[in-house]
N, C-alpha and C. Protein backbone atom coordinates (compact mmCIF):
# COMPACT_ATOMS: atom_id res chain seq x y z
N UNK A 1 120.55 80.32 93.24
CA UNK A 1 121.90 80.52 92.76
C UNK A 1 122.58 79.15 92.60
N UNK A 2 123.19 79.21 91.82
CA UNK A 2 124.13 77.88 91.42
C UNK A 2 125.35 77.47 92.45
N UNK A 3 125.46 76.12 93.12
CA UNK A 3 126.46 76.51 94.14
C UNK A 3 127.25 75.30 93.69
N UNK A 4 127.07 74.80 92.02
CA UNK A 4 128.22 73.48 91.73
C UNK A 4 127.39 72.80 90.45
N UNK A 5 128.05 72.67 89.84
CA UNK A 5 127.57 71.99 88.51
C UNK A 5 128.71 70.83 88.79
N UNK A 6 128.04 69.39 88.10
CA UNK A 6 129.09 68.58 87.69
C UNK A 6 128.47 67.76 86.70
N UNK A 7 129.49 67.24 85.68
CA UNK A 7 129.48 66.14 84.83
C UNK A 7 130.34 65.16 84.47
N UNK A 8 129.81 64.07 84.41
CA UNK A 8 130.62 62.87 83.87
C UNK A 8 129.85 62.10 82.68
N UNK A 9 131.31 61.15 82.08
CA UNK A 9 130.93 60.38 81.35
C UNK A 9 131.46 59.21 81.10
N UNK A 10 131.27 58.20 81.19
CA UNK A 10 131.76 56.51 81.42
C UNK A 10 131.26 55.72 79.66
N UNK A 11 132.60 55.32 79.78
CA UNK A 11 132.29 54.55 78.41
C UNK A 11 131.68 52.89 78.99
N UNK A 12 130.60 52.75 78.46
CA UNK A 12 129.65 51.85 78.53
C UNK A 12 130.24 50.16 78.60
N UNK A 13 130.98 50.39 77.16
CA UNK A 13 131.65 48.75 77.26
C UNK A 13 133.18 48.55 78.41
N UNK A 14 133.55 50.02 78.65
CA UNK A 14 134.25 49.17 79.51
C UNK A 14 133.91 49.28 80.83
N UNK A 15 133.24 49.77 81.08
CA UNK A 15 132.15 49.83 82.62
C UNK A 15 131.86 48.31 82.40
N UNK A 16 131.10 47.86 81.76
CA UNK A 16 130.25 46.70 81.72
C UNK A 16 131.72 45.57 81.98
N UNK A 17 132.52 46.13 81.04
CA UNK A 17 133.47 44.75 81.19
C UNK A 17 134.37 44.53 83.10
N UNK A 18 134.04 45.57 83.97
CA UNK A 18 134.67 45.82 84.79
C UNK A 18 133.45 45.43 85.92
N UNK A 19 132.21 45.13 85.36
CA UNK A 19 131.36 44.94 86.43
C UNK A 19 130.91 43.50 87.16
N UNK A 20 131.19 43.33 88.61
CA UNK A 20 131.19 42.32 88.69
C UNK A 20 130.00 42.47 89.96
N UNK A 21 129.29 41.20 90.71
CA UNK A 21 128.44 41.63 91.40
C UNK A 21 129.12 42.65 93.31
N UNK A 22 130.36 41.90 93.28
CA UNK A 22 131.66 43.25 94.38
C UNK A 22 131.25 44.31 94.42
N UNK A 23 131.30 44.91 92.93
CA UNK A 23 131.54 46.31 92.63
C UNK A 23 129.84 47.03 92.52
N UNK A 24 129.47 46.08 92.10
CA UNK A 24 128.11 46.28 92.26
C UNK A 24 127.51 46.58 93.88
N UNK A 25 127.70 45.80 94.42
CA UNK A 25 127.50 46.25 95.94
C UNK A 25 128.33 47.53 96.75
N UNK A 26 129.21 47.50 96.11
CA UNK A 26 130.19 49.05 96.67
C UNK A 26 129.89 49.94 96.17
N UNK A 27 129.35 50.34 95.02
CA UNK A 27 128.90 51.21 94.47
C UNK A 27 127.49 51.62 94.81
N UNK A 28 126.36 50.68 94.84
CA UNK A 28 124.91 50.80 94.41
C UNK A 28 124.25 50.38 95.32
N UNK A 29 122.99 51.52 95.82
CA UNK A 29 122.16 51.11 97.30
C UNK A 29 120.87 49.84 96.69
N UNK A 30 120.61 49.03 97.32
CA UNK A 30 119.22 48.00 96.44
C UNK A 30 118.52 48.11 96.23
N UNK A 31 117.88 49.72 96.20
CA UNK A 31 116.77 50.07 95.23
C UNK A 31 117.13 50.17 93.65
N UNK A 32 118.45 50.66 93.42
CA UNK A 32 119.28 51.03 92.53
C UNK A 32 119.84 49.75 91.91
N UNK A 33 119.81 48.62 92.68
CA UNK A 33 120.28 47.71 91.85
C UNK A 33 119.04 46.96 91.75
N UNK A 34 118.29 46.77 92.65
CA UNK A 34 116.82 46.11 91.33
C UNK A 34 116.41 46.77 90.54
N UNK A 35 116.03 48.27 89.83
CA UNK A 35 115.93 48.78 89.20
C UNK A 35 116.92 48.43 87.57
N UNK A 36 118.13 48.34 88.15
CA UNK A 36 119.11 47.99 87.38
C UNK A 36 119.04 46.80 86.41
N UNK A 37 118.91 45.98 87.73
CA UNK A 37 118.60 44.61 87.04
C UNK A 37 117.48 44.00 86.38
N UNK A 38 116.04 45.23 86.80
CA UNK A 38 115.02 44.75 85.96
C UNK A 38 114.89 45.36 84.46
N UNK A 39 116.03 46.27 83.97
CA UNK A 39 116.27 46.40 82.69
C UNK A 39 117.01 45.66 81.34
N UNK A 40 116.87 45.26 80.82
CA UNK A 40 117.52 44.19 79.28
C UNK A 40 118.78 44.79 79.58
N UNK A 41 119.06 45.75 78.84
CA UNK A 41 121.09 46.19 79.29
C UNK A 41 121.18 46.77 80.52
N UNK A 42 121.07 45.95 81.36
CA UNK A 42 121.17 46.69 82.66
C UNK A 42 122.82 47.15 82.94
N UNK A 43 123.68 46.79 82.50
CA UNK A 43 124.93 47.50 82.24
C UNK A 43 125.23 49.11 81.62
N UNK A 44 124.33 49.05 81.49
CA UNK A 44 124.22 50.89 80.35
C UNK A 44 123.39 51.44 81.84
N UNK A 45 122.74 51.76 82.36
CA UNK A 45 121.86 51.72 84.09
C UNK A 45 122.47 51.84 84.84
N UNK A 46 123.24 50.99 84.60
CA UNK A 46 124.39 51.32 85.95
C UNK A 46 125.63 52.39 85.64
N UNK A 47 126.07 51.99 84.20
CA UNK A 47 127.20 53.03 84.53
C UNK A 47 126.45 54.30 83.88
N UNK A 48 125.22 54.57 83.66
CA UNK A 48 124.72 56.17 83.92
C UNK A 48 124.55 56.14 85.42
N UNK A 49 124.24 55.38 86.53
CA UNK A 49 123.83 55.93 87.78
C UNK A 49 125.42 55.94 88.58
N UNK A 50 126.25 55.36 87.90
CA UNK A 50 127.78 55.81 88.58
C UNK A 50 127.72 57.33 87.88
N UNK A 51 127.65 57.05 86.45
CA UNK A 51 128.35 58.79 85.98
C UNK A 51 127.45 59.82 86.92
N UNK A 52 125.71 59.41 87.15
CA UNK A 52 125.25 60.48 88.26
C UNK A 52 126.35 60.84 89.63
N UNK A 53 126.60 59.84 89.54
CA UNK A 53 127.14 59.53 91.72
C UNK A 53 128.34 60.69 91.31
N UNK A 54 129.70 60.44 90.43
CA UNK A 54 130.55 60.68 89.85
C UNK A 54 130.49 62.35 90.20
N UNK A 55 128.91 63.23 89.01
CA UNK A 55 129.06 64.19 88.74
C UNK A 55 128.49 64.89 90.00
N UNK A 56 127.68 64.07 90.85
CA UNK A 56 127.02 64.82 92.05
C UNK A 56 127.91 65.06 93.35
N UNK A 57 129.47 63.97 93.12
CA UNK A 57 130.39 64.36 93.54
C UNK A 57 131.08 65.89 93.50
N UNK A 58 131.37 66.05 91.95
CA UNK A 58 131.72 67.66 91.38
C UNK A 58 130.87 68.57 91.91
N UNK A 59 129.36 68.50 91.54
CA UNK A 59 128.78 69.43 91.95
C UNK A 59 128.75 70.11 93.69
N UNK A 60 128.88 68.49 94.46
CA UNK A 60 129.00 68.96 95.87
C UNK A 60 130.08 69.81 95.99
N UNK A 61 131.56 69.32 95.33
CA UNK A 61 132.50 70.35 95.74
C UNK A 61 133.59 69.18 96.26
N UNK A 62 133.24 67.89 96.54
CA UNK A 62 133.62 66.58 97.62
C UNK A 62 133.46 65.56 96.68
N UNK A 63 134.35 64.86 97.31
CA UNK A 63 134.91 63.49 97.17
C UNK A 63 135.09 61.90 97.73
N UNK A 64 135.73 61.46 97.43
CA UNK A 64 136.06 60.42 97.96
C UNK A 64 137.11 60.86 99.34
N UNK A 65 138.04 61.91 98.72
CA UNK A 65 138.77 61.88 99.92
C UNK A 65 138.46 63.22 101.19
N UNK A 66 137.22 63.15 100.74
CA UNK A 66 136.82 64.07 101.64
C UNK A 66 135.60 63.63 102.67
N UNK A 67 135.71 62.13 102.96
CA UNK A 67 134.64 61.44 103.18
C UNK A 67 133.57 60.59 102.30
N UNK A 68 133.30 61.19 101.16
CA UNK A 68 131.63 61.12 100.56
C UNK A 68 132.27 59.30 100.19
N UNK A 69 131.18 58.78 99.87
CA UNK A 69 131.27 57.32 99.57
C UNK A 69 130.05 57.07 98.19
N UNK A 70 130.65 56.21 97.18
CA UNK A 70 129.37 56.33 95.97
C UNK A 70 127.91 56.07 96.70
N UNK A 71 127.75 55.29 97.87
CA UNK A 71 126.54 54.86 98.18
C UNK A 71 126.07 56.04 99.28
N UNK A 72 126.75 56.82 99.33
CA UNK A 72 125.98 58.34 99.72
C UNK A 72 124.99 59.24 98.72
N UNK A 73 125.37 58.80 97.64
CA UNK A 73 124.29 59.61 96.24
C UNK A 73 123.61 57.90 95.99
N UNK A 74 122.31 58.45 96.19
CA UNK A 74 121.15 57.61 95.78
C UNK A 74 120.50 58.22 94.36
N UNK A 75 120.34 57.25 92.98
CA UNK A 75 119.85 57.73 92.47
C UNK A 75 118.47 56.85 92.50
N UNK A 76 117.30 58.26 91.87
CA UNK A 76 115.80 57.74 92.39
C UNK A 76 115.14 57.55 90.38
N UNK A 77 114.40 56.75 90.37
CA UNK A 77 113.92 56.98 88.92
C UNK A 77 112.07 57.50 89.49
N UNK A 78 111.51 57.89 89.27
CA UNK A 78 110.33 58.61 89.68
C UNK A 78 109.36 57.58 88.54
N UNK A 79 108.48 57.09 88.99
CA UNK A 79 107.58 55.94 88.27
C UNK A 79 106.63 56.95 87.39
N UNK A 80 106.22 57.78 88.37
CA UNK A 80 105.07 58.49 87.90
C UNK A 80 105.61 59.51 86.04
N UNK A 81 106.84 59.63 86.55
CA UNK A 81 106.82 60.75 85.27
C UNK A 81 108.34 60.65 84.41
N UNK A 82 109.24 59.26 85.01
CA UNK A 82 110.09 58.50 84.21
C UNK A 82 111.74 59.34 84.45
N UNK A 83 111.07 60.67 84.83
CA UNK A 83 112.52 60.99 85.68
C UNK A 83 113.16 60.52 86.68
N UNK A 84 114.40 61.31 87.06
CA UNK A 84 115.35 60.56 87.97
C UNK A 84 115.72 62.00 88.87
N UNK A 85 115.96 61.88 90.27
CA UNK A 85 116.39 62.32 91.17
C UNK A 85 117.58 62.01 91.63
N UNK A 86 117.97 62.88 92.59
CA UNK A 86 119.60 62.33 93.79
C UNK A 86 118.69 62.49 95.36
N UNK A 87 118.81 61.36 96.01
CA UNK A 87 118.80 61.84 97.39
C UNK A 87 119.91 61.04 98.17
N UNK A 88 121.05 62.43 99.38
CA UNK A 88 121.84 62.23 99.38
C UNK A 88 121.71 61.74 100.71
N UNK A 89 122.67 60.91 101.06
CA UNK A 89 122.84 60.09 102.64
C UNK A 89 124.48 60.62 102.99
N UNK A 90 124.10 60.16 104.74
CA UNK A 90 125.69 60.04 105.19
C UNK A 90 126.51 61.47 105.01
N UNK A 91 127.62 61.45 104.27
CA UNK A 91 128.52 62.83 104.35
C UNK A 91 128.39 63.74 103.22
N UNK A 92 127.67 62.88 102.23
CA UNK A 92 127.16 63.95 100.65
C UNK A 92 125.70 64.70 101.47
N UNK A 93 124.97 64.23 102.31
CA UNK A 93 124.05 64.76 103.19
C UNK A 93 124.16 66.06 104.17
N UNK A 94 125.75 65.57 104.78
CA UNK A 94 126.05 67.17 105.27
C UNK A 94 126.77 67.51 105.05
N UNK A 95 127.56 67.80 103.13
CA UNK A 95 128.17 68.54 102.24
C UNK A 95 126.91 69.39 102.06
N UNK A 96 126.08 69.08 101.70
CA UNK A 96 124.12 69.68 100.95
C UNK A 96 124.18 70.28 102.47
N UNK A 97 124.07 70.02 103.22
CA UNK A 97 123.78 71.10 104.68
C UNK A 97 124.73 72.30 104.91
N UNK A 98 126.03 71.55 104.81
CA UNK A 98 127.10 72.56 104.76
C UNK A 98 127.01 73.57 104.03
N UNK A 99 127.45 73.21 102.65
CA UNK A 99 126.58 74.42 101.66
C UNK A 99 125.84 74.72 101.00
N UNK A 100 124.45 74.83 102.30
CA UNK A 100 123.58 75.07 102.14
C UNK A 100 122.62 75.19 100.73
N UNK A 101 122.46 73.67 100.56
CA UNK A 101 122.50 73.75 98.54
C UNK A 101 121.09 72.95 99.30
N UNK A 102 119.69 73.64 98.79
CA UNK A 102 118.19 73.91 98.47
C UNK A 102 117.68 72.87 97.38
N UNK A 103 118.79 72.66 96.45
CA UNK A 103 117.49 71.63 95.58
C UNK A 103 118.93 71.36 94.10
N UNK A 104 118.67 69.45 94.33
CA UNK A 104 120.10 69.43 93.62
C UNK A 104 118.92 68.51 92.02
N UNK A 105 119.93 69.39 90.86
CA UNK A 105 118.95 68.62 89.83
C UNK A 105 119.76 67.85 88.61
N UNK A 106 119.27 66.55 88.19
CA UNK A 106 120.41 65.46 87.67
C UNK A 106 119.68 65.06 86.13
N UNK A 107 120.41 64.99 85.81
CA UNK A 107 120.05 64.17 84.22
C UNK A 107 120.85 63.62 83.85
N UNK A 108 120.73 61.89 83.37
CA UNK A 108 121.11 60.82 82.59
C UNK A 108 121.05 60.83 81.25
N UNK A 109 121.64 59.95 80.59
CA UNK A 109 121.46 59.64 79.02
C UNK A 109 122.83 58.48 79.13
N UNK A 110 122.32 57.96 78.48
CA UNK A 110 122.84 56.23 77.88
C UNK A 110 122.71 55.93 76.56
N UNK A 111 123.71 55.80 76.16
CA UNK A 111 123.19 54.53 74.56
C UNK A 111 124.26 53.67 74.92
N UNK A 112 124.72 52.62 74.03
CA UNK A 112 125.11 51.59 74.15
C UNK A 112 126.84 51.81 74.26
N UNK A 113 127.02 52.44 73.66
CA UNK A 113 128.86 53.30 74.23
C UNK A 113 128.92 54.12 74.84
N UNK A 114 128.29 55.13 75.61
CA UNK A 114 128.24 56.11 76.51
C UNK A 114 127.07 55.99 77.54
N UNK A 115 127.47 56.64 78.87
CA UNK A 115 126.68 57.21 79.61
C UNK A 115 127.05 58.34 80.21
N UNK A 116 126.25 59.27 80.00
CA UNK A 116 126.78 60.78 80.87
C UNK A 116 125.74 61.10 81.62
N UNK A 117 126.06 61.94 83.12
CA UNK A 117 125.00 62.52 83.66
C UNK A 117 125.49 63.98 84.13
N UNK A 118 124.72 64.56 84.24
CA UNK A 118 124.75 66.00 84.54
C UNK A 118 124.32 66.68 85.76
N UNK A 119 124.56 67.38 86.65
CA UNK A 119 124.08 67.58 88.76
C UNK A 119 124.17 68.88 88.09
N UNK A 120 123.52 69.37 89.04
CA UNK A 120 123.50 71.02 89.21
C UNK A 120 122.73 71.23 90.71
N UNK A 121 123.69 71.69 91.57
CA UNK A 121 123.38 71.82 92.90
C UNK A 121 122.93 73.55 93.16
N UNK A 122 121.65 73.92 93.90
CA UNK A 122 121.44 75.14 93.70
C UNK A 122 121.30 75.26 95.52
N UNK A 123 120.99 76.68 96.25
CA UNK A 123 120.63 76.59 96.83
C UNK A 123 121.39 78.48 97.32
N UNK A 124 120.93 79.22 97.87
CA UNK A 124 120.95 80.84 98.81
C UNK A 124 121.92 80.76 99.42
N UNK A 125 123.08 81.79 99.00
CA UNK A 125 124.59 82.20 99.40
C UNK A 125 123.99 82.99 100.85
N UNK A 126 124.50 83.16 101.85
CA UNK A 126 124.26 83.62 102.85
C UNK A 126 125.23 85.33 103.12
């Protein structure tokens, strides 16, 4: 059963124009930022793995002011098969415990003026 959908979308050039290496560290765990940085526009990378953090926010249900912190949503890129995952830390960790959400699923897309990503948190109403 569906227990939260979320989506966002970040315009690319002004993400990029707002990114400095600060924000980069408040935002992004360092798997996520070497990944980042070993791409040519690594600015389009990042603000799809904020719009993930963003929408996996919605989907939890939580926020910023409800605890969660961007570096609680980890996004994963999977080598083997070029997809991307969420695994969540800290208080987005026991939002997913709380309600009881089984298996959370994310998709990116980037071009050079947009990035949007898409969460869909599932998991057995009790």
């Amino acid at each position: 059963m569906v227990i939260g959908i979320g989506i966002d979308s970040v315009d690319v050039l002004l993400f990029k124009s707002r990114l400095s290496d600060a924000l980069i560290d408040e935002l992004f765990l360092p798997n996520e930022i070497r990944y980042c940085e070993s791409q040519v526009r690594f600015w389009e990378n990042f603000a799809a793995r904020f719009a993930a953090k963003e929408a996996a926010f919605k989907a939890l249900g939580a926020g910023l002011s409800s605890g969660l912190r961007f570096k609680d949503v980890e996004i994963i890129k999977l080598q083997e098969t070029g997809s991307v995952s969420l695994k969540l830390h800290g208080r987005a960790l026991s939002v997913q415990t709380e309600k009881k959400i089984d298996s959370i699923h994310v998709s990116l897309s980037h071009t050079k003026k947009n990035a949007v990503a898409i969460v869909i948190a599932e998991g057995k109403t009790v």
